[in-house]
Protein backbone atom coordinates (compact mmCIF):
# COMPACT_ATOMS: atom_id res chain seq x y z
CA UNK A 1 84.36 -61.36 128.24
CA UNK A 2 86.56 -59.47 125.78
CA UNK A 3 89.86 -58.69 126.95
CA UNK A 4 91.73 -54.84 127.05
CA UNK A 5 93.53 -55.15 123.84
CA UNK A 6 90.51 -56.64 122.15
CA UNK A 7 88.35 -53.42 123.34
CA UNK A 8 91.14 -51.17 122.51
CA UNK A 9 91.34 -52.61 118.65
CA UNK A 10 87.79 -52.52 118.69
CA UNK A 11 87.36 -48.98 119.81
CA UNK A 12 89.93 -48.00 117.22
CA UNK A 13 88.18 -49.25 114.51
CA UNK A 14 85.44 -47.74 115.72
CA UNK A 15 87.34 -44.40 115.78
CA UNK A 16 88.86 -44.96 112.39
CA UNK A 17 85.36 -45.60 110.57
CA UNK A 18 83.86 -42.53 112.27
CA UNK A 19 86.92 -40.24 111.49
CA UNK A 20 86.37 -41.97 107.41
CA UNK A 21 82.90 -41.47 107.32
CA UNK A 22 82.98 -37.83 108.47
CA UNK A 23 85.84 -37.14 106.21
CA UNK A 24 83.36 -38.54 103.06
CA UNK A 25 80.06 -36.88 104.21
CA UNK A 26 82.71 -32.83 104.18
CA UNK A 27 83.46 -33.92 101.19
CA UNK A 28 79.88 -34.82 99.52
CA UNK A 29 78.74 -31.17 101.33
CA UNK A 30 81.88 -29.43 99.60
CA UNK A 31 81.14 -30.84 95.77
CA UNK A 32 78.02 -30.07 96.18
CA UNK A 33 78.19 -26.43 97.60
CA UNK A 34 81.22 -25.96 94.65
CA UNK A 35 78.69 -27.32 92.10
CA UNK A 36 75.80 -24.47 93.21
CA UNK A 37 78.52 -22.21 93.49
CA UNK A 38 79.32 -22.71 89.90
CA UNK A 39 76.03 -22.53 88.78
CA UNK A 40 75.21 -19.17 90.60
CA UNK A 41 78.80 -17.74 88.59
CA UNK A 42 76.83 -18.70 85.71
CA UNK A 43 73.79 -17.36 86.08
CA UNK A 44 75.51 -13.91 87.34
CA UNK A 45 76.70 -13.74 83.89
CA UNK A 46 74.87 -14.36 81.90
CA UNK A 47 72.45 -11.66 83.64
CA UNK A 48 75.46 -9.09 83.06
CA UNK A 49 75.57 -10.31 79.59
CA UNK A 50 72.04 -9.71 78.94
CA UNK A 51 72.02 -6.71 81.07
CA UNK A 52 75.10 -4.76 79.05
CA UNK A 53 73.64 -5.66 76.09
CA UNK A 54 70.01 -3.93 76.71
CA UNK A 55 72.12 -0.96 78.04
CA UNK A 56 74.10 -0.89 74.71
CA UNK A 57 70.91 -0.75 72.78
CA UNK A 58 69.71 2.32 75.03
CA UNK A 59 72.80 4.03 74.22
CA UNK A 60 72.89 3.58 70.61
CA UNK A 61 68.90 4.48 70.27
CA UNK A 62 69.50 7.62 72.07
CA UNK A 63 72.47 8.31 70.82
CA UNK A 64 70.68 8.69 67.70
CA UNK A 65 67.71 10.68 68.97
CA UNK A 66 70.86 13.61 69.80
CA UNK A 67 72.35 13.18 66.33
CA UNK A 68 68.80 13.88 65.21
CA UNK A 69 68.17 16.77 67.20
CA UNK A 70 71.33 18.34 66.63
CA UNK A 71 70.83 17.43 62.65
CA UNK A 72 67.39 19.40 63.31
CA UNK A 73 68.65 22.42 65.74
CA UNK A 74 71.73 22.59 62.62
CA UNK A 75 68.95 22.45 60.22
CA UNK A 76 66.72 25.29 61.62
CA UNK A 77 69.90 27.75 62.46
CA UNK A 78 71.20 27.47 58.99
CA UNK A 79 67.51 28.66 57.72
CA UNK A 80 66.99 31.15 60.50
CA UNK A 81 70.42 33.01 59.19
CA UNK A 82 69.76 32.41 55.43
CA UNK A 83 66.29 34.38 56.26
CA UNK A 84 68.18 37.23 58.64
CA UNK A 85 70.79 37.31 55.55
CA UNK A 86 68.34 38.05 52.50
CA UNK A 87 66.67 40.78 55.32
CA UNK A 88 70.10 42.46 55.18
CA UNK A 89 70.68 41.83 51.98
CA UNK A 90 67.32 43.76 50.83
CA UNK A 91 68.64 47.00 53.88
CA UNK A 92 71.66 46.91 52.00
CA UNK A 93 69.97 46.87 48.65
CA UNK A 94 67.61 49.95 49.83
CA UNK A 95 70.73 51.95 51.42
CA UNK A 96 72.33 51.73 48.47
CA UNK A 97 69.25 52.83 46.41
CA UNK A 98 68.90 55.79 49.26
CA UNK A 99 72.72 56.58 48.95
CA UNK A 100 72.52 56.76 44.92
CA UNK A 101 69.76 59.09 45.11
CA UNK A 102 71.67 61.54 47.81
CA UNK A 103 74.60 61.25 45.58
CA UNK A 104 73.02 62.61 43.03
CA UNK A 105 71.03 65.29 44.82
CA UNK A 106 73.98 66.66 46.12
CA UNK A 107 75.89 66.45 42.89
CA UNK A 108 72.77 69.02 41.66
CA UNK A 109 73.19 70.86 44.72
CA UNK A 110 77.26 71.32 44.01
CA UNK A 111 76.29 72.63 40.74
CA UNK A 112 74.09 75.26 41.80
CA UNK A 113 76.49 76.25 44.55
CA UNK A 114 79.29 76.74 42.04
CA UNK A 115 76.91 79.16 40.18
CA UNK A 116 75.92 80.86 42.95
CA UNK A 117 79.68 81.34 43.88
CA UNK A 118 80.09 82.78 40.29
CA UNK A 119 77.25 85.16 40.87
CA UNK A 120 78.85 86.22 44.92
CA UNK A 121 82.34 86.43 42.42
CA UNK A 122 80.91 88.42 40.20
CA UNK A 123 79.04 90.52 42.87
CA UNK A 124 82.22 91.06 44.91
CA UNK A 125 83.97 92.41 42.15
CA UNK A 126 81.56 94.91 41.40
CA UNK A 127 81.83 96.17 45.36
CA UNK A 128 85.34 96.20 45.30
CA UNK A 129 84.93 98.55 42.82
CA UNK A 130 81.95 100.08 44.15
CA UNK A 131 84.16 100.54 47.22
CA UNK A 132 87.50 101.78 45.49
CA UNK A 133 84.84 104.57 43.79
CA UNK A 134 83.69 105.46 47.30
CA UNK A 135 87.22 105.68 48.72
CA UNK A 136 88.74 107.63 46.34
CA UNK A 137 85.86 110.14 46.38
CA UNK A 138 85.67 110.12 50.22
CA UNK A 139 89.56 111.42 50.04
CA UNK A 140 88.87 113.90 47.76
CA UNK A 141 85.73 115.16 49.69
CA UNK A 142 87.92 115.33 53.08
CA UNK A 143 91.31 115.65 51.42
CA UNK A 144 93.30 112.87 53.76
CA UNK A 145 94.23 109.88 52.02
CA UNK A 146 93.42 106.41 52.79
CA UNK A 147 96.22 105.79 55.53
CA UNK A 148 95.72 109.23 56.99
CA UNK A 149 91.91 108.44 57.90
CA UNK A 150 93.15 104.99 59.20
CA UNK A 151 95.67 106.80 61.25
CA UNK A 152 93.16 109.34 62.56
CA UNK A 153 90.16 106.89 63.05
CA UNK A 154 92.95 104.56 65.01
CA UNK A 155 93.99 107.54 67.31
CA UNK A 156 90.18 108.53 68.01
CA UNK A 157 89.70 104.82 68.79
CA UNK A 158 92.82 104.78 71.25
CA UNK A 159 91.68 108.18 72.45
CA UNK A 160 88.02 106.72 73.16
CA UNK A 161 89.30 103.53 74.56
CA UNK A 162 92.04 104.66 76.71
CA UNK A 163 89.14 106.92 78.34
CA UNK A 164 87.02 104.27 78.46
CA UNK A 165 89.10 101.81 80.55
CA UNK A 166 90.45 104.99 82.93
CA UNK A 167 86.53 105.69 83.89
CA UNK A 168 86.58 102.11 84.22
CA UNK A 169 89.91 101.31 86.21
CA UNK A 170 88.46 104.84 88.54
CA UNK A 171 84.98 102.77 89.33
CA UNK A 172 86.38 99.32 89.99
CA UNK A 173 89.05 101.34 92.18
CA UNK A 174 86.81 103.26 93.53
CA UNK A 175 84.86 100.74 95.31
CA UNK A 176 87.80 98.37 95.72
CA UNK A 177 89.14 101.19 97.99
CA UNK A 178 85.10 102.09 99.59
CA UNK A 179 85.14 98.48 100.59
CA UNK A 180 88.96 98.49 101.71
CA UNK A 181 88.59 101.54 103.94
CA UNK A 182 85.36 100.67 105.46
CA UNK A 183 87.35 97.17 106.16
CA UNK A 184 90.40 98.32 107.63
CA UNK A 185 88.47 101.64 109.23
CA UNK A 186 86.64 99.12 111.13
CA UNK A 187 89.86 97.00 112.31
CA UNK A 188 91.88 99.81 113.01
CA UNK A 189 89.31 101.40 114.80
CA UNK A 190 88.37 98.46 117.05
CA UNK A 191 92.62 97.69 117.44
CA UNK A 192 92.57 101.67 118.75
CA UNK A 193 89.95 101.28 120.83
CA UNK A 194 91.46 98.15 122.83
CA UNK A 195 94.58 99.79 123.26
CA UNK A 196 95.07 102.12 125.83
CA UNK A 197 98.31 104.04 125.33
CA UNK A 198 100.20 107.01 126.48
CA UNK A 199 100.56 108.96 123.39
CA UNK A 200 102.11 112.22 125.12
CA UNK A 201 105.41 112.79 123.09
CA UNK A 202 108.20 113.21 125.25
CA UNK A 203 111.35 115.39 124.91
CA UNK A 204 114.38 114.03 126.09
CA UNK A 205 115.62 117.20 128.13
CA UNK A 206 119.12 118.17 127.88
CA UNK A 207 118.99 121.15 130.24
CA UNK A 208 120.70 120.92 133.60
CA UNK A 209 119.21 123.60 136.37
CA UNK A 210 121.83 125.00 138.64
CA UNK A 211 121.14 126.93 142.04
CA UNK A 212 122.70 130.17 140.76
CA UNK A 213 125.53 131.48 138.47
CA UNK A 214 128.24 130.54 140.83
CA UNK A 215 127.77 127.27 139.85
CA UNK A 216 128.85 128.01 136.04
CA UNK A 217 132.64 128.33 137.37
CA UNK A 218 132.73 125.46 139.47
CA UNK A 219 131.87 123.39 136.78
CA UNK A 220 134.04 124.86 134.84
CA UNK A 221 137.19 124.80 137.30
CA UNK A 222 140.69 126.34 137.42
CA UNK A 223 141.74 127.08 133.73
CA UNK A 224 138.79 124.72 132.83
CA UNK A 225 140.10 121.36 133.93
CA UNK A 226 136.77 120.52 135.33
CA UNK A 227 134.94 121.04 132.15
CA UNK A 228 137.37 118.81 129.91
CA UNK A 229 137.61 116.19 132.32
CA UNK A 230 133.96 115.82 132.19
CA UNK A 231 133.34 116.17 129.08
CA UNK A 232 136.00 113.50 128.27
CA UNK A 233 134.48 111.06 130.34
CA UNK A 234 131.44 111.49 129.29
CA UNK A 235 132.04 112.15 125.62
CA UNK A 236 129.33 115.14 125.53
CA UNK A 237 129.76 118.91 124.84
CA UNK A 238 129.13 120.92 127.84
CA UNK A 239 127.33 125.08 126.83
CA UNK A 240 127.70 127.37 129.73
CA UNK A 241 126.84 130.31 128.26
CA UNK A 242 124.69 133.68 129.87
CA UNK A 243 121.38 131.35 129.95
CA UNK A 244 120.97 132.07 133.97
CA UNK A 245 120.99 129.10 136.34
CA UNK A 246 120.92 126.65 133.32
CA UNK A 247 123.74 124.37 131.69
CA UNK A 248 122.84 122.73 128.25
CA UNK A 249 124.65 119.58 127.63
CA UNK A 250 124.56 118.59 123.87
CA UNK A 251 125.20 115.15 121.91
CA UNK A 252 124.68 113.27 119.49
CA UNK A 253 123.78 109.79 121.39
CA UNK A 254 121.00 110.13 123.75
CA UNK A 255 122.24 107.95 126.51
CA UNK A 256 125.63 109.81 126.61
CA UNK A 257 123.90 112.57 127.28
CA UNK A 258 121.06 110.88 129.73
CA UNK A 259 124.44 109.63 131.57
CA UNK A 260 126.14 112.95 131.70
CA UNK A 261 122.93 114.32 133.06
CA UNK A 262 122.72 112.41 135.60
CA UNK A 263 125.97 112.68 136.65
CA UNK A 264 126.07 116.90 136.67
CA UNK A 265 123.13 117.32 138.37
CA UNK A 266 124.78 114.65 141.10
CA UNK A 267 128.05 116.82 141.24
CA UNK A 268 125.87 119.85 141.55
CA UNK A 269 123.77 118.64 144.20
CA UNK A 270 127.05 117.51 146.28
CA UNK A 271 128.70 120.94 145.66
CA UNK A 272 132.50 119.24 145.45
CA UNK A 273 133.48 119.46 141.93
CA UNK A 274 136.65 118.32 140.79
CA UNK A 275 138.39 115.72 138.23
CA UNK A 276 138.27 112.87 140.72
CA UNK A 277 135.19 113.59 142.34
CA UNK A 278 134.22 114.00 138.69
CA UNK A 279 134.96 110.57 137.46
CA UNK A 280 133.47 108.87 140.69
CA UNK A 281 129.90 110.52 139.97
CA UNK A 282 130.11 109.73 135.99
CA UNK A 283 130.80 106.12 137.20
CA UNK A 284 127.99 106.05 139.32
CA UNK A 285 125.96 107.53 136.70
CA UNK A 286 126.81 105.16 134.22
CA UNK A 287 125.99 102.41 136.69
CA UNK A 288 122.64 103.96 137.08
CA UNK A 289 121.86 104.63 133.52
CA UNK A 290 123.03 100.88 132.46
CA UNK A 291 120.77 99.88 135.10
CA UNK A 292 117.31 101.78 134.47
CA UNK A 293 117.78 100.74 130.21
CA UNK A 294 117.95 96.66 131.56
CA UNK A 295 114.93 97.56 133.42
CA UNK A 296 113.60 99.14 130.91
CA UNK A 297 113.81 96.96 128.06
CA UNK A 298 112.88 93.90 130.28
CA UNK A 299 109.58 96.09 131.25
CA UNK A 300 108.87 96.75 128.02
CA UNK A 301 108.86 93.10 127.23
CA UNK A 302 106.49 91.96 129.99
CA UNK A 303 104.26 95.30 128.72
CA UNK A 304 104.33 93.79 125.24
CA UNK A 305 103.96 90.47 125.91
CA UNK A 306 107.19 89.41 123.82
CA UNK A 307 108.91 86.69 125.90
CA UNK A 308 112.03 84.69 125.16
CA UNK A 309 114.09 88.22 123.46
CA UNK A 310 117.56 87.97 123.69
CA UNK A 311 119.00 89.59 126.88
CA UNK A 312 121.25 91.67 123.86
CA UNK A 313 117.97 92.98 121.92
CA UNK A 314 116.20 93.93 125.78
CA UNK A 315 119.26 95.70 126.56
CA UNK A 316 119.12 97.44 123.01
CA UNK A 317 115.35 98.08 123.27
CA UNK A 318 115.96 99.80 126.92
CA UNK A 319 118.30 102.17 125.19
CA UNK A 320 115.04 103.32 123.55
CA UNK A 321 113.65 104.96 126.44
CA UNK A 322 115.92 107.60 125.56
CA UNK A 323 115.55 108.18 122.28
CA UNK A 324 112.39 110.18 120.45
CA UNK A 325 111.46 110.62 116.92
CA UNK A 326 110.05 113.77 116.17
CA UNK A 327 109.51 114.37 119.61
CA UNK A 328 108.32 110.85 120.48
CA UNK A 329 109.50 108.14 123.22
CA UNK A 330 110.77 105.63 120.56
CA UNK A 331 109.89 102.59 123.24
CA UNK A 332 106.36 103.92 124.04
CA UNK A 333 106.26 104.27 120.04
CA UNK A 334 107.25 100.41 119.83
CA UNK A 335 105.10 99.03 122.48
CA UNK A 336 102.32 101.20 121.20
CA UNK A 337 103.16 99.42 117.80
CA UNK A 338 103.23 95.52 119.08
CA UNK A 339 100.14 95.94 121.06
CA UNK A 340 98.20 97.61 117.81
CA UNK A 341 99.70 95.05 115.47
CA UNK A 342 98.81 92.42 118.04
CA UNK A 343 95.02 93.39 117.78
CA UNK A 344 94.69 93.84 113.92
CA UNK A 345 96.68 89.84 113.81
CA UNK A 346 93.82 88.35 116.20
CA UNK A 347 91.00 90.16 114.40
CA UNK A 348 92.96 88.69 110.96
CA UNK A 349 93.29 85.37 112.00
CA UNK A 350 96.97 85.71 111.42
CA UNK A 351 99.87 84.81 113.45
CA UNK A 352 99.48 87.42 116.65
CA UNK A 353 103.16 86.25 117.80
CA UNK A 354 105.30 87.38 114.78
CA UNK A 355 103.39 90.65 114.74
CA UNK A 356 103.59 91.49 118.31
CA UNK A 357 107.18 90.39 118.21
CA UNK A 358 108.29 92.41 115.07
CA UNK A 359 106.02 95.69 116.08
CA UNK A 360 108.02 95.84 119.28
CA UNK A 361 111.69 95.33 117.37
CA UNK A 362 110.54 97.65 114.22
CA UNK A 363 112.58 100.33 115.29
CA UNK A 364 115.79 98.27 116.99
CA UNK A 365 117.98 99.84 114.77
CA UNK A 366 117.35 103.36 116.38
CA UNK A 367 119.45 102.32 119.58
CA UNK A 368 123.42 102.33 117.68
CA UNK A 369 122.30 104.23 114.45
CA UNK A 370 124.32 106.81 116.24
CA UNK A 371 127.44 104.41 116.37
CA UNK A 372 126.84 102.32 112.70
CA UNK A 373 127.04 103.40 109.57
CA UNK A 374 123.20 102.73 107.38
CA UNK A 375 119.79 103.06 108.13
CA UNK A 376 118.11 102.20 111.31
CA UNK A 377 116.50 99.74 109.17
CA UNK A 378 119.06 97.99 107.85
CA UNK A 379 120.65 98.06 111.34
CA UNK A 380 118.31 96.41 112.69
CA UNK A 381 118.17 93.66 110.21
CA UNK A 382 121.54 93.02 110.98
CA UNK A 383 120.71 93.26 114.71
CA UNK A 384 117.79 90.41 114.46
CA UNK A 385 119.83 88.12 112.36
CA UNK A 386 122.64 88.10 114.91
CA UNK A 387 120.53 87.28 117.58
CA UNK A 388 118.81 84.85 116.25
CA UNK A 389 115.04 86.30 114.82
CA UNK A 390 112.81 84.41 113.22
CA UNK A 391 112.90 85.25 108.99
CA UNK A 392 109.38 86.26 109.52
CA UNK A 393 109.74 88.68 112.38
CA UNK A 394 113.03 89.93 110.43
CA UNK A 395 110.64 90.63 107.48
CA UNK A 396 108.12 92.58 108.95
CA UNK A 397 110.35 94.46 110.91
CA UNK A 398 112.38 95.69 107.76
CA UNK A 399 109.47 96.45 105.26
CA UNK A 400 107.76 98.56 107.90
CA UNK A 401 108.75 101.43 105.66
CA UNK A 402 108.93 100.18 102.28
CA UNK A 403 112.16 99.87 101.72
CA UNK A 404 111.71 95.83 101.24
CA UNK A 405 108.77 93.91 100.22
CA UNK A 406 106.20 92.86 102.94
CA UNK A 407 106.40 89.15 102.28
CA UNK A 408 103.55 88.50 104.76
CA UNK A 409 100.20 89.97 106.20
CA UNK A 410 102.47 91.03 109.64
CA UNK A 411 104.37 93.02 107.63
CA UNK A 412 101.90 94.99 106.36
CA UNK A 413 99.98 94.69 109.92
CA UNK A 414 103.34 96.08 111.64
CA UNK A 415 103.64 98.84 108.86
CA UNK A 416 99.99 99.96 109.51
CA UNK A 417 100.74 99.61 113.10
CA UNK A 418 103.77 102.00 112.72
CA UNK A 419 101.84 105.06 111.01
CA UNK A 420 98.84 104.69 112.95
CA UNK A 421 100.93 105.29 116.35
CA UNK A 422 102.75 107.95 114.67
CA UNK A 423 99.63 109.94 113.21
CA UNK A 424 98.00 109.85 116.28
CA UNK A 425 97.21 113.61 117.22
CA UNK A 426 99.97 114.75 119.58
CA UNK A 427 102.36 112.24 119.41
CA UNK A 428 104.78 113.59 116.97
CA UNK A 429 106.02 117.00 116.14
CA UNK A 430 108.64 118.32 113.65
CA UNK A 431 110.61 121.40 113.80
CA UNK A 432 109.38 124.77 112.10
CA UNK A 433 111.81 124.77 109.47
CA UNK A 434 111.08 120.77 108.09
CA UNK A 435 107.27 121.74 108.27
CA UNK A 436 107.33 124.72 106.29
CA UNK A 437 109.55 123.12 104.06
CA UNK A 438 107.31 120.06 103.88
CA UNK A 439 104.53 122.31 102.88
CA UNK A 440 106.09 124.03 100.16
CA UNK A 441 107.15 120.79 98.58
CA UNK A 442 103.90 119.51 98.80
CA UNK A 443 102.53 123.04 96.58
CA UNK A 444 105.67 122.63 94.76
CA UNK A 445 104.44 119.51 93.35
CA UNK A 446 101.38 119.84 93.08
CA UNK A 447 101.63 122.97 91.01
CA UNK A 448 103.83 121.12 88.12
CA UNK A 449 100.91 119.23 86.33
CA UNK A 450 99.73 121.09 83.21
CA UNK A 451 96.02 122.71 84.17
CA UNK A 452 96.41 123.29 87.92
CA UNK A 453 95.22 126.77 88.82
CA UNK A 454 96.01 126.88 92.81
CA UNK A 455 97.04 124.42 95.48
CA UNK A 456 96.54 124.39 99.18
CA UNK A 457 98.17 122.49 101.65
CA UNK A 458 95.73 121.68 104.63
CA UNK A 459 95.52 120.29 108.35
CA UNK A 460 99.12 120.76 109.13
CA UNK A 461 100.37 119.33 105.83
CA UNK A 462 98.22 116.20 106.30
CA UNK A 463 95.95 116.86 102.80
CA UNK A 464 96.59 118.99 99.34
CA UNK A 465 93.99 120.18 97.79
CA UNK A 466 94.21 121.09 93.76
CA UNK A 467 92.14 123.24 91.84
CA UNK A 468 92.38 122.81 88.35
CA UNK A 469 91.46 124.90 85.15
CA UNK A 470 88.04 122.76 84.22
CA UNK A 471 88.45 123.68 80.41
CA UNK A 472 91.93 122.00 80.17
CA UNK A 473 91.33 119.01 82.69
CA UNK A 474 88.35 117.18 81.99
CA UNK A 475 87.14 114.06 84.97
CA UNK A 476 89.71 111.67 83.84
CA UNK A 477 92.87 113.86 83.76
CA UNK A 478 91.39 115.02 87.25
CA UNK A 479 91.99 111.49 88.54
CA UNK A 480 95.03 110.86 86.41
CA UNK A 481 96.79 113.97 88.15
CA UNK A 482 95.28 112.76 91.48
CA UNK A 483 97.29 109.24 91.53
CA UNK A 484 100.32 110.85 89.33
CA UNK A 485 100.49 113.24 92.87
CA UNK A 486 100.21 111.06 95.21
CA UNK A 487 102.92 108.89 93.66
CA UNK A 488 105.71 111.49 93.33
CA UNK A 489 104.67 112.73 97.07
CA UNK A 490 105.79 108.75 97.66
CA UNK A 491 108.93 109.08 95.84
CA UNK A 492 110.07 112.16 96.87
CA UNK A 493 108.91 113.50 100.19
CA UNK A 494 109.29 112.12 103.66
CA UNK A 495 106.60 112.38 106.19
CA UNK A 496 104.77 111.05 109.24
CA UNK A 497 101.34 109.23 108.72
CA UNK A 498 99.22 109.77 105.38
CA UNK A 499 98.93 112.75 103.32
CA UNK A 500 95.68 113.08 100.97
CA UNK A 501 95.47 114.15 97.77
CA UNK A 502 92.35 116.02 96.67
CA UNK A 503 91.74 117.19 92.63
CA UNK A 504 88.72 119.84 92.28
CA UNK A 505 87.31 121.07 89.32
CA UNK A 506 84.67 123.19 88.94
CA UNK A 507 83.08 125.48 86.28
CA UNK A 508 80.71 127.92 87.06
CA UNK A 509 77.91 129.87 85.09
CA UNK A 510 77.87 133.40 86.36
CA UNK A 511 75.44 136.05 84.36
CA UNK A 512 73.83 139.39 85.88
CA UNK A 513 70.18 140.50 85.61
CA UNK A 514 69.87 143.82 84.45
């Protein structure tokens, strides 16, 4: 039996020839998978090889087929334009042909057109003198020369035209102002009709009653010291003359002289009349007076519907109550005035506001015209622009009688609104004297046109009608002296409302049967 170290040797030789054995068989395995890997590598390329060259010989065949078709696409272009360029060659070869031949058919036409312009030459020369022949024998026949026919044909054409465009200015106007007046007679008409107003004129009344004669020389006192003190407080003239159991009071400003009424008729009533009983009933009067225009002019506000006025202008507008214009309440007048001017702006489509507000302040001016120098109109300009009035309201207010230009349909609404509350029937009256004299400027102007036989002035001075001589005044000088009337009545008169102008010619055929 082997012993332990013999086994041991043993089983490492063992181990050793198994380890070398193993080692040579990876090896064998390795050459021999290198040597098929090799040979793979090889045949790899040489199947590229073969493979780029076939692909190189596709690319140069077919690379020539494209050469040739291009060669032939070249080819069959360049024919296709050498055939479209002999076409155009052979247009431009008959255009040329068709030119040469228009050339010279118009050359033979210039030719015969310069004759024919020696023949018109030749013609014209013979009517020039045909003409001078018939001029000069025309002048002798009617014995004017050339220029004084021109001159006379000229003035019978001016003449002719001139009466031409007046019957044509009269139609157009004439329905211009047909359509007008049907227009504004239907606004107005419809404005009227809405508002209901008080057009009774009132009179401010100036007349005190007293119980009886007595009274006179208690009111005037001891050596007249009743008298002066009241009419130094009150600034009014006192008449107590033999007009029984009356005492006129007379000034200028009408609430000086609503206040003084109002304070005599007190004193009367009491019966104690001297200087200080005297001052205490003018105070109280003034009180009173001060009291009823703030209630006033605020009324007359809320009547018009004007809200917002300055506490100033109500004041002002108060003072109204007691002022007329030919015999009419000048605060009734201006409320009458915003409500119609109100009306015509909402049937207009305008702005209702600034009419309403200006036709109430039209006549502001007429509370201190007494007290300021200018017109009530330019016044009350003044007046609106201190208070702080719109430009618009300040323009319709101030053109209301054409002293400025209406620079908006309210002005011309308030300016309407203004004569139709003063034409009204009733609602204004003038003095005897101004009306007669109003007449007989109206005849007195009437009467200056060349032709006019008679004039009458109608309806309270409200129309003039003119007859004229119908052999001297034809239908156009009619209407010419119709308008020229009507514009100097503008210019130079002064008067409430409208006045119409009427032209009437007639001619009559009269003959007797015998």
């Amino acid at each position: 039996m082997l012993g332990l170290p013999a086994v041991i040797a043993i089983a490492a030789v063992v181990a050793v020839a198994a380890g070398l054995s193993g080692y040579l068989l990876r090896r064998y395995s390795a050459q021999a998978k290198l040597a098929s890997a090799e040979a793979d590598a090889k045949r790899l390329l040489e199947s590229a090889a073969a493979e780029v060259e076939a692909k190189k010989r596709e690319a140069l065949l077919e690379a020539k087929e494209e050469a040739h078709r291009i060669r032939a696409e070249v080819e069959r272009e360049t024919r296709d334009r050498r055939i479209e360029l002999q076409r155009m060659e052979k247009r431009l070869l008959q255009k040329e042909e068709t030119l040469d031949r228009k050339i010279e058919a118009l050359e033979k036409k210039d030719e015969r057109l310069r004759q024919r312009e020696a023949e018109l030459e030749e013609l014209r020369e013979e009517l020039e003198a045909l003409r001078a022949r018939q001029l000069a024998e025309l002048e002798r026949l009617s014995g004017l020369s050339r220029e004084e026919a021109r001159e006379l044909l000229l003035a019978q054409t001016r003449e002719e035209s001139r009466r031409e465009a007046a019957m044509l200015m009269r139609q157009i106007e004439q329905e211009a102002r047909e359509k007008a007046e049907q227009e504004a007679r239907e606004i107005i008409a419809m404005a009227v009709q809405r508002c209901a107003a008080d057009h009774v004129a009132e009179i401010s009344v100036s007349v005190v009653q007293i119980p009886s004669d007595d009274m006179k020389g208690r009111i005037i006192g001891r050596e007249g010291r009743n008298i002066r003190t009241f009419e130094a407080l009150t600034g009014v003239d006192l008449i107590i003359d033999d007009t029984p159991e009356a005492v006129v009071i007379s000034a200028f400003d009408p609430v000086r002289r609503e206040k003084a009424r109002l304070a005599l008729e007190k004193l009367v009533a009491d019966g104690r009349i001297h200087p200080a009983r005297i001052e205490e009933m003018v105070d109280k009067a003034n009180r009173e007076v001060d009291n009823i225009i703030r209630q006033a002019g605020e009324q007359a506000c809320v009547e018009a519907g004007v809200p917002g006025l300055h506490p100033e202008l109500m004041r002002l507008l108060g003072r109204l109550k007691y002022r007329t214009s030919y015999g009419q309440n000048v605060l009734k007048h201006s409320i009458e005035v915003a409500h119609l001017a109100a009306l015509m702006a909402t049937m207009l489509g305008v702005d209702v506001d600034v009419a309403r507000r200006a036709g109430l302040l039209h006549d502001i001016g007429k509370a201190v015209d007494h007290d300021q120098e200018g017109t009530h109109v330019n016044i009350g300009m003044d007046l609106l622009r201190r208070y702080g009035e719109s430009q618009a309201v300040i323009n319709a207010m101030c053109s209301h009688h054409g002293e400025y230009e209406a620079g908006s349909v309210e002005a011309v609404l308030v300016n309407a609104a203004d004569a139709l509350s003063a034409a009204r029937p009733g609602a204004r009256r003038e003095t005897l004297e101004s009306y007669i004299k109003r007449l007989e400027k109206l005849e007195e102007i009437a009467g200056s046109f060349k032709g006019v036989e008679k004039t009458y002035a109608i309806q309270a001075g409200r129309e003039i009608r003119i007859i004229v001589k119908p052999e001297q005044v034809d239908d156009v000088e009619a209407y010419r002296i119709a308008k020229e009337t009507s514009r100097r009545i503008e210019d130079e008169m002064q008067y409430p409302g409208q006045i119409k102008v009427t032209v009437i010619r007639e001619t009559r055929a009269v003959e007797f049967a015998r």
